[in-house]
Protein backbone atom coordinates (compact mmCIF):
# COMPACT_ATOMS: atom_id res chain seq x y z
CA UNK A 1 156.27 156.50 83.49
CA UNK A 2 158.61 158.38 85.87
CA UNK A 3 157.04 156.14 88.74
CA UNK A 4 156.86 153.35 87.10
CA UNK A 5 160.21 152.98 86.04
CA UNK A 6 162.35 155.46 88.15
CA UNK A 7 160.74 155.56 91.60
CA UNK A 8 159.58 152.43 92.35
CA UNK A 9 162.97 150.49 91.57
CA UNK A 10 164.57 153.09 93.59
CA UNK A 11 162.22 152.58 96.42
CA UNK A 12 162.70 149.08 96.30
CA UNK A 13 166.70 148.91 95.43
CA UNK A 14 167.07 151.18 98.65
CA UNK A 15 164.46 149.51 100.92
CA UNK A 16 165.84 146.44 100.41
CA UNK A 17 169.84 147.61 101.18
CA UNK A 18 167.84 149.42 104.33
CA UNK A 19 166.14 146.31 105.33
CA UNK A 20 168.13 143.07 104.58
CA UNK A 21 171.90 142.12 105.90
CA UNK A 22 174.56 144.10 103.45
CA UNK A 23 175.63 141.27 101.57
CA UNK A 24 172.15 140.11 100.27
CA UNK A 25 170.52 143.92 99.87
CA UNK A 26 172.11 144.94 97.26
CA UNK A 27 171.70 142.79 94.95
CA UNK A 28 168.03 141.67 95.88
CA UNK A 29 167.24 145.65 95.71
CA UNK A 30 168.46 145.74 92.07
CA UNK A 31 166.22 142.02 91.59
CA UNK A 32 163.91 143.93 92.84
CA UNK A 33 163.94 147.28 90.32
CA UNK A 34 164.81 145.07 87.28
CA UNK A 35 161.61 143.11 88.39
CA UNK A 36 159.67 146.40 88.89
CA UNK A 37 161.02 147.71 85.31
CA UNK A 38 159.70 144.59 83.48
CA UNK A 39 156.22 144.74 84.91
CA UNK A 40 155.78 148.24 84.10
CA UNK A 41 157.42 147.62 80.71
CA UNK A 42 155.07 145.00 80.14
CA UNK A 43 152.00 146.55 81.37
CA UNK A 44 152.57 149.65 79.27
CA UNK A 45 152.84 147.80 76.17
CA UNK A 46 151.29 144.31 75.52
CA UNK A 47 149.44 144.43 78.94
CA UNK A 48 146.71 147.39 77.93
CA UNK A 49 146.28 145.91 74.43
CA UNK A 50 144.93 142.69 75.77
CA UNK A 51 141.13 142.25 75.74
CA UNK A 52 138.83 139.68 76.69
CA UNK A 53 135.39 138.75 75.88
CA UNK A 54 133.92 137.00 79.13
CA UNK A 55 130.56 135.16 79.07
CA UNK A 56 128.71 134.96 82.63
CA UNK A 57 124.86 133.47 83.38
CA UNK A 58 122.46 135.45 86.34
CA UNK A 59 119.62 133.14 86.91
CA UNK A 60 116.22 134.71 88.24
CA UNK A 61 113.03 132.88 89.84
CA UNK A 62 111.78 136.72 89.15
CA UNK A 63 112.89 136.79 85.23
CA UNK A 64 109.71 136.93 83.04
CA UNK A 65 109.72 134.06 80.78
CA UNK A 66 110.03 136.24 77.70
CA UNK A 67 113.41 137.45 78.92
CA UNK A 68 115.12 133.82 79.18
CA UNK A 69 118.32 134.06 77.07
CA UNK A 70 118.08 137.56 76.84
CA UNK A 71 121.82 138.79 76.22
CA UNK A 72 123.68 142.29 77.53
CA UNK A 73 127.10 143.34 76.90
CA UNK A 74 128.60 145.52 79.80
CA UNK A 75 131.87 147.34 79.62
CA UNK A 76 132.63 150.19 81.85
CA UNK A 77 135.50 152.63 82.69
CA UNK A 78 136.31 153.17 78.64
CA UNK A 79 138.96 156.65 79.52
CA UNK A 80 138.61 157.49 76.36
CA UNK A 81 141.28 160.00 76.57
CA UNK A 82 144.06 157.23 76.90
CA UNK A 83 143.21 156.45 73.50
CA UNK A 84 145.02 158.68 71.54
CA UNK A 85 148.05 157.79 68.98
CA UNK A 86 148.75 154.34 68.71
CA UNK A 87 146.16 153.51 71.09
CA UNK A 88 143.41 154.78 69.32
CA UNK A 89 142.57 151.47 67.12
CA UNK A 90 142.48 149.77 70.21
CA UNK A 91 139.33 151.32 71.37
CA UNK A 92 137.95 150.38 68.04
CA UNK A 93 138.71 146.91 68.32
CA UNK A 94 136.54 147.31 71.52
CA UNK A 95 133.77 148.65 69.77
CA UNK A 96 133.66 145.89 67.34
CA UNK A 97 133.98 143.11 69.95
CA UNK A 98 130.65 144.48 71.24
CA UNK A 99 128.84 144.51 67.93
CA UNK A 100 129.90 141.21 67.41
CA UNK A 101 127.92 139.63 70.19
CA UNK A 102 125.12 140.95 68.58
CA UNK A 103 123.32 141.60 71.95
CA UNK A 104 119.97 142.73 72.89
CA UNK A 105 120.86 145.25 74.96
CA UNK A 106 124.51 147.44 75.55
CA UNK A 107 125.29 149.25 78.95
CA UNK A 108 128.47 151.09 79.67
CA UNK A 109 128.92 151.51 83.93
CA UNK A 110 130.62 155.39 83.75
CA UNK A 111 134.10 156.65 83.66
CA UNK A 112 133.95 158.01 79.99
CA UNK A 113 136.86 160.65 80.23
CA UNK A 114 140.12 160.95 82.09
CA UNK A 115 139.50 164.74 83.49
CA UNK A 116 138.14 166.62 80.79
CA UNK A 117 134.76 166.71 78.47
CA UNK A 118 137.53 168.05 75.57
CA UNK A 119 138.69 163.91 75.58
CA UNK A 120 135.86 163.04 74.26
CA UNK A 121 135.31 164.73 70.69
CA UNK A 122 137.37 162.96 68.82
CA UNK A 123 135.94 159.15 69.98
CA UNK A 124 132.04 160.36 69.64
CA UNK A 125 131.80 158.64 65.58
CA UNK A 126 133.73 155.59 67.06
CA UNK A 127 131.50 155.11 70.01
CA UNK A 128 128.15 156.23 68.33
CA UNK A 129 128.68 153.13 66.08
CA UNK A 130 127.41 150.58 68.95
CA UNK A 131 124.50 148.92 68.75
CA UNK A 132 121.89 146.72 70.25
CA UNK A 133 118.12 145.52 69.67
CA UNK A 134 116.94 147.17 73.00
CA UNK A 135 119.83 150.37 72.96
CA UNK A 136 122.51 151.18 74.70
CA UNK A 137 122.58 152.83 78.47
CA UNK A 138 124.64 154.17 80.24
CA UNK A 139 125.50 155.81 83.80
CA UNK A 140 128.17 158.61 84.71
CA UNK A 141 131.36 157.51 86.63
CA UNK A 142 133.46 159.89 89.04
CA UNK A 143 135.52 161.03 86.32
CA UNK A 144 132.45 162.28 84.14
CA UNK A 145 131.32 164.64 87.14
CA UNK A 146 134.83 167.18 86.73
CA UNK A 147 135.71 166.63 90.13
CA UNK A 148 139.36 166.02 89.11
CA UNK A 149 139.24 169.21 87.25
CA UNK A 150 141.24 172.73 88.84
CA UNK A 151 138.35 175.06 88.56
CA UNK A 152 135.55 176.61 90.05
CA UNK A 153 132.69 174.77 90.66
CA UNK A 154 130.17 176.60 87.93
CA UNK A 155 132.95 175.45 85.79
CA UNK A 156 133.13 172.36 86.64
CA UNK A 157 129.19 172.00 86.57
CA UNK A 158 129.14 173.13 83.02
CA UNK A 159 131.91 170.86 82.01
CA UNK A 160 129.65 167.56 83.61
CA UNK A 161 127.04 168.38 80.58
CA UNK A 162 129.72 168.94 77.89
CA UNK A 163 130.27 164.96 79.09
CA UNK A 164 126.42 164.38 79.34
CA UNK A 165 125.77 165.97 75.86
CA UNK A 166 128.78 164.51 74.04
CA UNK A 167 127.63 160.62 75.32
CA UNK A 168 124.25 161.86 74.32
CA UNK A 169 125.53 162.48 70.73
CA UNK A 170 127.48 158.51 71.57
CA UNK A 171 123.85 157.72 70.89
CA UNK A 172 123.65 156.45 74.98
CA UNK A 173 120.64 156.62 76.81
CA UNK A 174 122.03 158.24 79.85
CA UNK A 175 119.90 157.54 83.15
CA UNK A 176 120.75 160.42 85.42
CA UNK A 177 118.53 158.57 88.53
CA UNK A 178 116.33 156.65 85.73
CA UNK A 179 114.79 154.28 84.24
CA UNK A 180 113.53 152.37 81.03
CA UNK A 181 110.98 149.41 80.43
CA UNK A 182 111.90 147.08 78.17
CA UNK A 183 109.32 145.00 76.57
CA UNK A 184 108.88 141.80 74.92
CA UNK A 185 105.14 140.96 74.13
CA UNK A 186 103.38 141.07 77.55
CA UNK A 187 106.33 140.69 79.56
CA UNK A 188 108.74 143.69 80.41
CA UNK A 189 112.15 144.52 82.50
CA UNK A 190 113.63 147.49 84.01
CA UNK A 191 117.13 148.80 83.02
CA UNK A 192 117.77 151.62 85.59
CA UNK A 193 120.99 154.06 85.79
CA UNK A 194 121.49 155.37 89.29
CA UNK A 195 124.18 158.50 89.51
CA UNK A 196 127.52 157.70 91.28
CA UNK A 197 127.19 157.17 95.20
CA UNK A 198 130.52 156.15 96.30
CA UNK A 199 131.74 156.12 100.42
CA UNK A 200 134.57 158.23 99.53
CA UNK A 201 133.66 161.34 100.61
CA UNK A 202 135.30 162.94 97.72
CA UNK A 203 133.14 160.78 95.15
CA UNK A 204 130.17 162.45 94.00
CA UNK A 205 127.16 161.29 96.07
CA UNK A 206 124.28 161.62 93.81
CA UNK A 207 123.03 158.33 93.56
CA UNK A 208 118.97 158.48 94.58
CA UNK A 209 117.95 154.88 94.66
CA UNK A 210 114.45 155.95 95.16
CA UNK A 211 114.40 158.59 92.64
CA UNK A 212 116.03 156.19 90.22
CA UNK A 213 112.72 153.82 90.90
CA UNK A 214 110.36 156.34 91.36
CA UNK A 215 106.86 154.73 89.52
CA UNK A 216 107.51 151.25 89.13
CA UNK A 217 104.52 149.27 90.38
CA UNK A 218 104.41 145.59 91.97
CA UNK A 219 107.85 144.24 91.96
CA UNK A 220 109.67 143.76 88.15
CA UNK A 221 112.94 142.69 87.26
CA UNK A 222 115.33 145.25 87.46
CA UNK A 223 118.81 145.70 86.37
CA UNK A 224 120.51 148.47 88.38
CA UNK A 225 123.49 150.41 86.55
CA UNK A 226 125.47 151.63 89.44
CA UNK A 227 129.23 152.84 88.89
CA UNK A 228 130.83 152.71 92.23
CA UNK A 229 129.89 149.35 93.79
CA UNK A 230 130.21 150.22 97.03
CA UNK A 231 127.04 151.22 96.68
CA UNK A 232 125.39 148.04 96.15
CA UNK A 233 125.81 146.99 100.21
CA UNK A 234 125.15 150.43 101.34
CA UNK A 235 122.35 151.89 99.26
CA UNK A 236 120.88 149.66 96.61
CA UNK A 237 120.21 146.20 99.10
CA UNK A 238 119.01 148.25 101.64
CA UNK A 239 116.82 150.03 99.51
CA UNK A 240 115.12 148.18 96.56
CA UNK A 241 114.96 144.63 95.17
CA UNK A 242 117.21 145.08 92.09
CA UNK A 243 118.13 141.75 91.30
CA UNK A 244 120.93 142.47 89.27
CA UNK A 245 123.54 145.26 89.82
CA UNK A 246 126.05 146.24 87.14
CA UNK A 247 129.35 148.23 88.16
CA UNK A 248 132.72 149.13 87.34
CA UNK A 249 135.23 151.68 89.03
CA UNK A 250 137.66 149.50 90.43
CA UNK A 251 139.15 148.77 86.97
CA UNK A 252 140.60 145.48 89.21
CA UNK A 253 143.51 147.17 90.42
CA UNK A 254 144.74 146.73 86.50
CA UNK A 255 146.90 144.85 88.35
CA UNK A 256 146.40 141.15 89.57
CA UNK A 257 149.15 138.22 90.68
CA UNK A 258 146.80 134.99 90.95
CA UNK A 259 143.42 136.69 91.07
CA UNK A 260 144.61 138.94 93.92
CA UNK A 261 144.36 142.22 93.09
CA UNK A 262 145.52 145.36 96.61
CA UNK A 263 142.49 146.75 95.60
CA UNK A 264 140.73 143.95 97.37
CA UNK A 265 142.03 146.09 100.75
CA UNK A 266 139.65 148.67 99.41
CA UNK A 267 136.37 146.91 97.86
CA UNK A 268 134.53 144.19 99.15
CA UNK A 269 133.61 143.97 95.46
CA UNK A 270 135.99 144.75 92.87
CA UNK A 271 135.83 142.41 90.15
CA UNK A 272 133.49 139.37 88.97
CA UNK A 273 130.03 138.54 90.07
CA UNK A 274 129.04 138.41 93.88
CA UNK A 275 125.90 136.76 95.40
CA UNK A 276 123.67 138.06 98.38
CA UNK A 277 120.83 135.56 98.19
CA UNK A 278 119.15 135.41 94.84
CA UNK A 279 120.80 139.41 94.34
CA UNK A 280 123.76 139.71 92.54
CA UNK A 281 126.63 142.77 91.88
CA UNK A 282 128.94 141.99 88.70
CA UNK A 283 131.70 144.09 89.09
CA UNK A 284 133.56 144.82 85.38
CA UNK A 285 137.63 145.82 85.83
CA UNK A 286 137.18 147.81 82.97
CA UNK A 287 138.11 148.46 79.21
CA UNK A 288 140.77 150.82 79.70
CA UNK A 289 142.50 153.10 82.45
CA UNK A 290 143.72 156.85 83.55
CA UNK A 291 147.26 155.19 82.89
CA UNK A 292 147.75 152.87 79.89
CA UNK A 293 148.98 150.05 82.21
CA UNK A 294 147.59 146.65 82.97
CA UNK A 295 149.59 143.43 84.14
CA UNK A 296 147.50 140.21 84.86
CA UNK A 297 144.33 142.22 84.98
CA UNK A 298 143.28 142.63 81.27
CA UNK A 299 140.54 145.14 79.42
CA UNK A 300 137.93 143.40 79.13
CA UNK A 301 133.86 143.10 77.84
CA UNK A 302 131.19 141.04 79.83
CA UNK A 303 128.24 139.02 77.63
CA UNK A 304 125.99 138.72 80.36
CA UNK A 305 123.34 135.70 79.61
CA UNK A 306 119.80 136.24 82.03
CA UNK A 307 118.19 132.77 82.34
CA UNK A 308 114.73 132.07 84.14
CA UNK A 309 115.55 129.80 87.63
């Protein structure tokens, strides 16, 4: 709050009396701030309560037929611990959008907590209530893996399975470099969960592509749960035929003017669904945030629709 509505206008009011001729900077650096104070105003209020339900279509030559209009809801970067006070009905609301699309399937893309395992206690009955015909899955995000947390690291390594246990007790099928079959009749795809692998160096690189595939025979249908999608190029093209990746992390900037998001300067693919061939990433911007703050870039929940080409 301090940044958003005492820093930034000051930056700008005195940028602008720094940069432009005297008798237009002051009064475009005020513009400026008052603009700067609205956003954030917005953003802060009616902005994060906004929530959409999108519905997108992957098509597959490689889809068994027994799969065709098989349905998956995917939401990712939840932050659970943003929803506290008057917030917390909000993340409710979420959970009820999902039922509602009465799915066959329910994955969540990581980013459960804000720093600590503690966040998540009080949102485990609220979350646990989700349901699908085929389960829910799920994959850990950077936040889930304490490395934002001021402690040692055999601290910090028994904090990451406070988080592992308490989505456990969600009632999520965690895939820590896994994966499930999923069968109808004769016919069968793979849901797979590969750990965060992000280039960042500070991101957790645990993400095992192989190890997350280790078994599988011939060449099935697999949907790859991936949290930082920067691995999709680097790791998950290169290094297996998952047809469809699922990711989040980029939360779309939570800010977007047209589209546009700045963190487009920092990820090829940061939000919607991206073809390479008949492969596909769809990127989620997320259901919440760190900060409760979101202008043109709303929460939102994917119904993903798999249809045989």
């Amino acid at each position: 709050m301090t940044m958003g509505f005492v820093v930034f206008p000051l930056v700008s009011y005195f940028l602008c009396r720094w940069l432009l001729p005297r008798r237009y900077g002051r009064k475009t650096g005020l513009f400026c701030a008052m603009i700067i104070i609205m956003v954030v105003a917005y953003g802060m209020t009616y902005g994060f309560k906004q929530l959409e339900v999108r519905h997108i279509e992957f098509a597959s030559s490689d889809l068994p037929e027994a799969f065709d209009g098989y349905r998956i809801v995917h939401f990712s970067d939840a932050h659970v611990g943003t929803y506290v006070g008057k917030r917390e009905p909000l993340l409710q609301r979420a959970v009820d959008s999902i039922n509602a699309q009465q799915a066959d399937m329910v994955v969540f893309t990581g980013d459960m907590q804000n720093i600590y395992p503690d966040e998540l206690a009080p949102h485990v009955a609220c979350l646990r209530q989700l349901k699908a015909k085929d389960g829910v899955y799920a994959v850990l995000g950077n936040h889930d893996y304490a490395v934002y947390q001021d402690c040692d690291e055999q601290e910090k390594q028994k904090h990451c399975l406070q988080t592992i246990e308490a989505e456990r007790q969600m009632g999520f099928d965690l895939l820590l470099n896994e994966h499930r079959i999923i069968r109808r009749d004769s016919d069968s795809i793979v849901i797979a969960g590969m750990e965060n692998w992000g280039l960042v160096k500070r991101m957790p690189r645990r993400g095992d592509v192989r190890k997350t595939l280790a078994g599988l025979a011939n060449s099935p249908f697999i949907i790859m749960l991936e949290h930082d999608p920067s691995a999709w190029r680097e790791k998950i093209l290169p290094e297996c035929h998952a047809q469809l990746t699922l990711s989040g992390h980029t939360h779309g900037g939570q800010f977007a003017i047209l589209g546009w998001s700045p963190v487009a300067l920092s990820y090829s693919e940061w939000a919607g669904t991206t073809y390479e061939g008949d492969r596909a990433i769809h990127v989620s911007t997320g259901l919440g945030g760190l900060i409760p703050f979101r202008f043109g870039q709303p929460g939102e929940i994917v119904v993903i629709t798999l249809k045989k080409k």
